[in-house]
Protein backbone atom coordinates (compact mmCIF):
# COMPACT_ATOMS: atom_id res chain seq x y z
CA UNK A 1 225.83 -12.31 95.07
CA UNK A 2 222.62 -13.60 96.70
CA UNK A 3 223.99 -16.98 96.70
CA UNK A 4 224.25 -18.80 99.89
CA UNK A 5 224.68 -22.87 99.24
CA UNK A 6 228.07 -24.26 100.36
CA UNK A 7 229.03 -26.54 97.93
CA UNK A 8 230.31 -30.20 98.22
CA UNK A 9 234.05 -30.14 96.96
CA UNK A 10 234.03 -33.27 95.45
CA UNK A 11 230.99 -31.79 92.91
CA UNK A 12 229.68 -33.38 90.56
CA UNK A 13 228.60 -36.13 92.99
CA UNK A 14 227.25 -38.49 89.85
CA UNK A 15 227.68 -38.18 86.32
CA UNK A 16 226.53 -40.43 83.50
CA UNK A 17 229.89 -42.41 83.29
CA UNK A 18 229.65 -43.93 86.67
CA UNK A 19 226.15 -45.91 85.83
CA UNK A 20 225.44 -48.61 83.31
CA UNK A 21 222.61 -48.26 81.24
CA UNK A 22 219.31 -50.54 81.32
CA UNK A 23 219.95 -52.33 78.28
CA UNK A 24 222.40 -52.49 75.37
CA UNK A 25 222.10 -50.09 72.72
CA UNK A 26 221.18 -47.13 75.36
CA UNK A 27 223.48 -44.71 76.61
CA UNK A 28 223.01 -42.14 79.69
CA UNK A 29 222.60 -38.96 78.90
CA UNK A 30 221.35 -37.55 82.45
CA UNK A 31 221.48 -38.06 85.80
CA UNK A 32 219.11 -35.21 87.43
CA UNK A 33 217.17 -34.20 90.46
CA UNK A 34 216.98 -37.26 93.10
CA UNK A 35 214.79 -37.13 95.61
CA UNK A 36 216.51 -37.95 99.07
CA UNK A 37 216.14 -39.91 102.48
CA UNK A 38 217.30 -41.44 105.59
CA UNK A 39 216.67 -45.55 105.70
CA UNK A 40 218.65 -47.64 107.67
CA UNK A 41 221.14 -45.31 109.01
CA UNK A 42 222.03 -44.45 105.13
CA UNK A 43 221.46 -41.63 103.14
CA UNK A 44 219.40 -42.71 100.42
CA UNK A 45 218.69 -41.12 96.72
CA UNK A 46 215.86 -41.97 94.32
CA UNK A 47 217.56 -40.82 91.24
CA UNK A 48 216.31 -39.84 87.69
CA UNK A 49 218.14 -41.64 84.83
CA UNK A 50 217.73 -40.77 81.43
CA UNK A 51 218.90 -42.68 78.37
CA UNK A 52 218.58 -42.47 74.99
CA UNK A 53 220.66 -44.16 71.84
CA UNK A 54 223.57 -42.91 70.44
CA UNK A 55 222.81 -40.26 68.22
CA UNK A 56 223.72 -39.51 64.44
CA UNK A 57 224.79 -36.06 62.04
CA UNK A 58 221.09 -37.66 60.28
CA UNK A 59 218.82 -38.78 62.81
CA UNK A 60 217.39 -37.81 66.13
CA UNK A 61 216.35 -41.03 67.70
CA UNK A 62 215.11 -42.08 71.26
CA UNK A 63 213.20 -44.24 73.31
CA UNK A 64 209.74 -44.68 74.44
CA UNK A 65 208.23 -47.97 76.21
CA UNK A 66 205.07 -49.41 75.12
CA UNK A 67 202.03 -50.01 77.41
CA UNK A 68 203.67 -53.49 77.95
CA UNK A 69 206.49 -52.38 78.73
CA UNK A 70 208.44 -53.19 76.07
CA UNK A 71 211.42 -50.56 74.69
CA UNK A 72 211.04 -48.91 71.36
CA UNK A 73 213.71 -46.72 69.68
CA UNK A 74 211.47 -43.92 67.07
CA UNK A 75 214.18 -42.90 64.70
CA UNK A 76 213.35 -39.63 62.34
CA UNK A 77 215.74 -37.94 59.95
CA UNK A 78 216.83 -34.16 60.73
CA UNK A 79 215.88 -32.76 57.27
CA UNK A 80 212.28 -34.69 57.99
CA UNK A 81 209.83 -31.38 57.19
CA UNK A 82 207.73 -32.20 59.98
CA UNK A 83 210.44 -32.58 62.74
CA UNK A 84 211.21 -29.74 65.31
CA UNK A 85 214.05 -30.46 67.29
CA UNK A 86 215.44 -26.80 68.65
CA UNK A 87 215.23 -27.99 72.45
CA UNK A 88 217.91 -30.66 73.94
CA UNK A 89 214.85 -31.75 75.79
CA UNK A 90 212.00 -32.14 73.38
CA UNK A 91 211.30 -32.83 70.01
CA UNK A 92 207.96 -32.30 68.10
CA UNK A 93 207.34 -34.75 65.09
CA UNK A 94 203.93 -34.60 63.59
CA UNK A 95 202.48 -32.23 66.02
CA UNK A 96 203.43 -34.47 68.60
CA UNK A 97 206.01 -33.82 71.41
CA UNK A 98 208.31 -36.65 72.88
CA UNK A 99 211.03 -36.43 75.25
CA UNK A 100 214.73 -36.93 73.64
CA UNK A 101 215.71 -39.08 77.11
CA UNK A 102 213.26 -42.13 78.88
CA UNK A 103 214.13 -41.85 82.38
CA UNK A 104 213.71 -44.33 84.86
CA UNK A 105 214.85 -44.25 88.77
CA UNK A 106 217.25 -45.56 90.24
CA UNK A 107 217.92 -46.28 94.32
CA UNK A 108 221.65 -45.43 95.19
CA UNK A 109 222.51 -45.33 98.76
CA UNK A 110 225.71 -44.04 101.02
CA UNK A 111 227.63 -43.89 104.37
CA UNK A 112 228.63 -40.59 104.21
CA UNK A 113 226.22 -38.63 101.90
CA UNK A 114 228.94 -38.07 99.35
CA UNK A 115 230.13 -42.02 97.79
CA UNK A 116 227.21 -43.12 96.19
CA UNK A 117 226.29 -46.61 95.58
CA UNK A 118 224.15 -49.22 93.58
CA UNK A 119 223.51 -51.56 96.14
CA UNK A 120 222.08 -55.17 95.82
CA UNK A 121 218.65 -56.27 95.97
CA UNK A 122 216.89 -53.12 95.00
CA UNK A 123 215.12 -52.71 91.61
CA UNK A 124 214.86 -49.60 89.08
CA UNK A 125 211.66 -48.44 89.08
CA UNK A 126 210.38 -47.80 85.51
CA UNK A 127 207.13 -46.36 83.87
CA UNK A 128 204.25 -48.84 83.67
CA UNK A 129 201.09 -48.53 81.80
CA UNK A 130 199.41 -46.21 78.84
CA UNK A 131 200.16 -43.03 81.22
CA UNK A 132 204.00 -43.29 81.59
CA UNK A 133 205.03 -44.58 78.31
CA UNK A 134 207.83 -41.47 77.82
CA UNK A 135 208.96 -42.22 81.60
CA UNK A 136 208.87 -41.25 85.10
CA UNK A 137 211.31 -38.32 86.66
CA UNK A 138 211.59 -36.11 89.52
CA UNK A 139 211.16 -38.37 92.08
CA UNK A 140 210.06 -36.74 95.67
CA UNK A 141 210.31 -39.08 98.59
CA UNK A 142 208.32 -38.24 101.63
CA UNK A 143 208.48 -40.14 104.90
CA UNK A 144 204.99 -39.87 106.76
CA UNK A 145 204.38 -42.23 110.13
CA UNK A 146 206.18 -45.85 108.80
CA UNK A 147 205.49 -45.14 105.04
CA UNK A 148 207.42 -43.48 102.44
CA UNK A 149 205.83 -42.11 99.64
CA UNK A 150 206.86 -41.60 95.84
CA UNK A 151 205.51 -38.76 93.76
CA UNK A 152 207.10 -38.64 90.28
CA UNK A 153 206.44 -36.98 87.22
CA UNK A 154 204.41 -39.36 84.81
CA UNK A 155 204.67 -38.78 80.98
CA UNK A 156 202.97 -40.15 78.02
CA UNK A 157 201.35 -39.10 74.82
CA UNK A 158 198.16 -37.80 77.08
CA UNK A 159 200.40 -35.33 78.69
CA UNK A 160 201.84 -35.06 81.80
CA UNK A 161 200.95 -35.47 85.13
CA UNK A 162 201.49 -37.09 88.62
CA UNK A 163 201.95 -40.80 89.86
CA UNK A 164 202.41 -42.17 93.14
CA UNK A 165 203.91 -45.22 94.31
CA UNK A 166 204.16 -46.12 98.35
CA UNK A 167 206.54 -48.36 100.11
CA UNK A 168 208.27 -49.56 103.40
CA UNK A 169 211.39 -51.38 102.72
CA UNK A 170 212.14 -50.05 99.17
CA UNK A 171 212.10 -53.69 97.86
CA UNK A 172 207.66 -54.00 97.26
CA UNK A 173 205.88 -50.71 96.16
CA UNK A 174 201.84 -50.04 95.93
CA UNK A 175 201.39 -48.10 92.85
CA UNK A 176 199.03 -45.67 93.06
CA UNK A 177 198.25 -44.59 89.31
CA UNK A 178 197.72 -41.05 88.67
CA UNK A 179 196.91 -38.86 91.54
CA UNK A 180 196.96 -35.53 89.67
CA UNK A 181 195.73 -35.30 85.92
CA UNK A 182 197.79 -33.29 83.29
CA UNK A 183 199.10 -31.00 83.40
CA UNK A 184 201.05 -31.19 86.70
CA UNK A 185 203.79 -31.75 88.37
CA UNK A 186 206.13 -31.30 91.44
CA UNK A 187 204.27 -32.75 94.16
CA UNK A 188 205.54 -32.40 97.43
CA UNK A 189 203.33 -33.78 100.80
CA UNK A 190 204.44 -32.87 103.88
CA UNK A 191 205.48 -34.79 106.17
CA UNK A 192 203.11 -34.26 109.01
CA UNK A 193 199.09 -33.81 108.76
CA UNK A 194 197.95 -30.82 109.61
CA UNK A 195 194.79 -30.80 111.27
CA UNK A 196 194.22 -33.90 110.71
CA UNK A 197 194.79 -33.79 106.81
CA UNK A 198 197.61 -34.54 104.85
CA UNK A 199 199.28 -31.54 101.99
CA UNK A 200 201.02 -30.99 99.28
CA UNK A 201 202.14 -28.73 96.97
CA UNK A 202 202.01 -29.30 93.56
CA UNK A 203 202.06 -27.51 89.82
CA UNK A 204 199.07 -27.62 87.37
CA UNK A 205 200.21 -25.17 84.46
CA UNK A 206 198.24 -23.90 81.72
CA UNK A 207 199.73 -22.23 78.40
CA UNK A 208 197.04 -19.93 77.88
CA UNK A 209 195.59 -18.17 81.11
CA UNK A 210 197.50 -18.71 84.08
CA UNK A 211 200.93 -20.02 84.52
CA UNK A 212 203.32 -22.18 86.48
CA UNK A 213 202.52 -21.45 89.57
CA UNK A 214 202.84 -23.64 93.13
CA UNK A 215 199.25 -24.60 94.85
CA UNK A 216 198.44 -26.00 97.61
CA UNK A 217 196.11 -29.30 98.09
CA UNK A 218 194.78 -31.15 101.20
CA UNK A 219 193.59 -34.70 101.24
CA UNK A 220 191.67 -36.93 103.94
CA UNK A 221 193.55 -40.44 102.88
CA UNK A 222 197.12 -39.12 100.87
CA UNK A 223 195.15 -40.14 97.65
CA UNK A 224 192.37 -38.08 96.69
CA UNK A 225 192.90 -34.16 96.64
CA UNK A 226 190.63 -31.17 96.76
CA UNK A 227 190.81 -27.74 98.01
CA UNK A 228 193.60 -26.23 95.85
CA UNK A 229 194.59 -22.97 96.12
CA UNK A 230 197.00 -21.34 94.30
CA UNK A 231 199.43 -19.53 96.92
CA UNK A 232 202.92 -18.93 94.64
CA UNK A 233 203.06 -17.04 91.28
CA UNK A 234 205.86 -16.04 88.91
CA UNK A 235 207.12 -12.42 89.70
CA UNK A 236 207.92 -10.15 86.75
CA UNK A 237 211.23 -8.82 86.60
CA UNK A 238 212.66 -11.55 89.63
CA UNK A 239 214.83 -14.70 89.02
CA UNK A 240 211.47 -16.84 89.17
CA UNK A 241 209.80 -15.06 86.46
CA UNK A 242 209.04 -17.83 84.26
CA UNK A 243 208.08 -20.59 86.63
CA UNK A 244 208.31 -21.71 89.85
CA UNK A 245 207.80 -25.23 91.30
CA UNK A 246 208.07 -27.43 94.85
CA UNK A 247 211.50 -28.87 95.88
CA UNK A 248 211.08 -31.49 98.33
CA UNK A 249 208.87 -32.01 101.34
CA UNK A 250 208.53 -28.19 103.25
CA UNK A 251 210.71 -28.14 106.73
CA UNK A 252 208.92 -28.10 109.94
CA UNK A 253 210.20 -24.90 112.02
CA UNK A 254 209.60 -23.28 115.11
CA UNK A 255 208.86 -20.36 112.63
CA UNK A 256 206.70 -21.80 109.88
CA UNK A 257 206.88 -24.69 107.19
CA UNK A 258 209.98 -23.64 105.21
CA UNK A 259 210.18 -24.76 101.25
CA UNK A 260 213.15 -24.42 98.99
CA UNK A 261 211.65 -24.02 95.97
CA UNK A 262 212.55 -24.03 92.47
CA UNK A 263 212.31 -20.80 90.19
CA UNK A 264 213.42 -19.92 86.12
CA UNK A 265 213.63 -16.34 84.37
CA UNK A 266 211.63 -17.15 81.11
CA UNK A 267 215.14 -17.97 79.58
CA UNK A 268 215.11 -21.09 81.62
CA UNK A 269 217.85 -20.15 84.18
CA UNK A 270 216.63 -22.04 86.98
CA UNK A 271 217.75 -21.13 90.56
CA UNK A 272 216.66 -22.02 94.39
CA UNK A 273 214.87 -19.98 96.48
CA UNK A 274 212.73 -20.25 99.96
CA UNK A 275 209.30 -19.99 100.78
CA UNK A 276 208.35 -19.68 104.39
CA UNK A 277 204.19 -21.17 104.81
CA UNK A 278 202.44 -20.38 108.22
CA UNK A 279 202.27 -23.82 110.26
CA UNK A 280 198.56 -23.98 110.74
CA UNK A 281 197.55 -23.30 107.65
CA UNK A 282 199.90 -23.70 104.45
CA UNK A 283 197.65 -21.36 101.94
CA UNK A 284 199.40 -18.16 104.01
CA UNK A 285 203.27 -17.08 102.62
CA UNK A 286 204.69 -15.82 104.90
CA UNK A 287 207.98 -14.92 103.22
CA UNK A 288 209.58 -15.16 100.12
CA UNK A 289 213.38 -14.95 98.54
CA UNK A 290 213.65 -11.56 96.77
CA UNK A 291 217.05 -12.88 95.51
CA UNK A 292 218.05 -16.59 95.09
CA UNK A 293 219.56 -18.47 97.49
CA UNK A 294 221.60 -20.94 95.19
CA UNK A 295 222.47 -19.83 91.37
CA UNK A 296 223.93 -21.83 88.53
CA UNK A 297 227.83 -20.28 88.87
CA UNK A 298 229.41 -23.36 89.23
CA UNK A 299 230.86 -24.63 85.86
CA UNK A 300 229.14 -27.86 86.14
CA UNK A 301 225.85 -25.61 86.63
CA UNK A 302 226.28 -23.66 83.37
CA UNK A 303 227.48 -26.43 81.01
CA UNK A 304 225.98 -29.53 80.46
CA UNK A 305 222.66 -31.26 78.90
CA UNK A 306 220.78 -28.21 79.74
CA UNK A 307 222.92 -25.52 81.12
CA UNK A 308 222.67 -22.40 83.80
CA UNK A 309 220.70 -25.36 86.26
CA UNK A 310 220.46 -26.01 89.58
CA UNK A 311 217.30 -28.07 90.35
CA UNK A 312 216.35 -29.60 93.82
CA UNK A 313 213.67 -32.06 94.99
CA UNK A 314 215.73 -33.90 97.44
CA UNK A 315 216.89 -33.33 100.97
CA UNK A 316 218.00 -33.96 104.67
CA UNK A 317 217.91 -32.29 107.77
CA UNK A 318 220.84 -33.27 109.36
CA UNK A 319 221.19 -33.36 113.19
CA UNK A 320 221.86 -30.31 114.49
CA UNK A 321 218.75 -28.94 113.14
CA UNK A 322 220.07 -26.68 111.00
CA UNK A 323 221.98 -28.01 108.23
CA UNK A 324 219.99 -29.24 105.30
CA UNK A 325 222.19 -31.17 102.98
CA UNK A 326 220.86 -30.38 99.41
CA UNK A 327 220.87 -32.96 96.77
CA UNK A 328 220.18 -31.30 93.26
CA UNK A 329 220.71 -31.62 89.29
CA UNK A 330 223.27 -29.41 87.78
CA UNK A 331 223.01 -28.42 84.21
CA UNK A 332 220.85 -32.01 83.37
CA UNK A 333 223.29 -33.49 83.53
CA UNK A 334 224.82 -34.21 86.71
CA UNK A 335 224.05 -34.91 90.45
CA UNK A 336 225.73 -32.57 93.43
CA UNK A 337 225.29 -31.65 96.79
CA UNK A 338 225.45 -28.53 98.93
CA UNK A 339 225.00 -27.76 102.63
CA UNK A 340 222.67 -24.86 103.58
CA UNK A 341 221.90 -22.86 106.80
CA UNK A 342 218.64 -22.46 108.10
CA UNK A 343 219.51 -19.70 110.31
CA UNK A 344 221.02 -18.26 106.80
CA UNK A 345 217.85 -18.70 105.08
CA UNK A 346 215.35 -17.07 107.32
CA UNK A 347 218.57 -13.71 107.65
CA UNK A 348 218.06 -13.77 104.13
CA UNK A 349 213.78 -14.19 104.25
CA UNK A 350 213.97 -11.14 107.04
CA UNK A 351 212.07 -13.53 109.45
């Protein structure tokens, strides 16, 4: 057994009975992947909530917002002909896919990285606008000089891609619109410029050539990116065989900019896995995980919304240097933590 993640005891962390929803008539289905941070002597998440109605033997129904912002429930009977509704996840109605969940994000903060909190005076952050109508998810908070900045998954009926919101205090954001057309997703900057530039990593995806793969992108501003270059593809016969994305923001070490990245067999088991990127100059992998370091063997990681999940794009470096305290989605369904070594990581990258 590859894996290495030390698990919190009191796992799950969240699940959908300790939130309210939004608005009456919703329920939570999902609490998944927060991003994570340090504000105020607090640990911080940004977390993904997903609702939907309560659903019948007869009907599938969810929600979508308009490009007001308004809710709307769609509502379409099972034995409908043109309804395809195989995947928790997705449905397809008319040759058109929607999400079975609109998630928002929520800001929950703690003392002791473990009791989690709503606290007062912060708002949820929902979609806005034509390009977020089915929601925003996956939020991945990076903290570079005195800003913070939000990149989230952004989905709508044109597909989806990336938005970007920036903020101080957490209380007034700058939205950014859509930094990265469909189809994309998982952006990560780093957290320091590197000559100069800021970087990322991010996921366009294509369903004929190509794949899900991780690239790399620079930028002179944190806005507008060029330069991409693909530097992590899906490995036959491994645990990331199906598609592999960015966690959070890579780790600065004295050895190289270290990512714990996400990876799925084409089955959809989804595991964690490290990535070691030269400091200079990000394109170059250094190292890779052969075997995952963090499986779905817990049983809140097998069953749930969408089981055999573990899913990360949230963490902290703790003090000592080493620790990083793991925030991550179990099964889509709830929210855990786990401690992992760095010194464990590179034994197991051979570095």
């Amino acid at each position: 057994m590859a894996d290495i993640a030390k698990r919190f005891p009191q796992n799950p962390l969240l699940s959908p009975k300790d939130l309210k929803p939004t608005v009456d008539g919703l329920q939570i289905a999902c609490l998944l992947n927060p991003g994570a941070f340090k504000f105020e002597g607090k640990t911080w998440l940004l977390l993904r909530v997903a609702e939907r109605p309560a659903q019948s033997e007869i009907h599938v129904s969810f929600p979508i917002l308009t490009e007001t912002g308004k809710t709307q429930i769609m509502e379409i009977a099972l034995n409908d002909a043109d309804l395809i509704a195989t995947d928790a996840r997705v449905v397809r109605y008319k040759g058109v896919d929607y999400l079975t969940t609109l998630s928002h994000l929520r800001l929950l903060c703690s003392e002791d990285g473990v009791n989690f909190h709503e606290p007062e005076g912060y708002q949820k952050l929902f979609g806005k606008g034509p390009l977020q109508t089915f929601g925003i998810e996956d939020c991945r908070v990076t903290k570079l000089e005195d800003k913070f900045y939000l990149t989230f998954t952004a989905v709508s009926d044109s597909g989806v891609g990336v938005g970007m919101r920036t903020t101080t205090d957490f209380k007034t954001f700058e939205n950014h619109g859509m930094i990265l057309p469909p189809h994309n997703k998982d952006v990560a900057i780093f957290e320091e410029k590197i000559n100069g530039k800021y970087y990322a990593l991010h996921r366009p995806s294509s369903v004929d050539i190509g794949g899900n793969y991780i690239w790399l992108a620079e930028s002179p501003d944190g806005l507008h990116w060029g330069n991409h270059k693909c530097i992590m593809k899906t490995r036959e016969g491994y645990w990331d065989s199906g598609r592999v994305g960015a966690g959070a923001a890579p780790i600065k070490t004295e050895k190289g900019w270290l990512e714990i990245y996400h990876g799925a067999t084409k089955e959809h088991r989804y595991c964690l896995g490290a990535a070691l990127l030269d400091l200079n100059d990000p394109s170059k992998v250094l190292a890779r995980s052969v075997e995952p370091i963090m499986e779905p063997i817990a049983p809140y990681e097998i069953t749930g919304f969408f089981g055999h999940v573990v899913f990360t794009n949230g963490h902290v470096l703790e003090d000592d240097g080493d620790t990083i305290t793991i925030y991550y989605g179990a099964a889509d369904e709830h929210v855990c933590g786990a401690h992992l070594s760095i010194r464990e990581i590179f034994a197991s990258l051979g570095v």
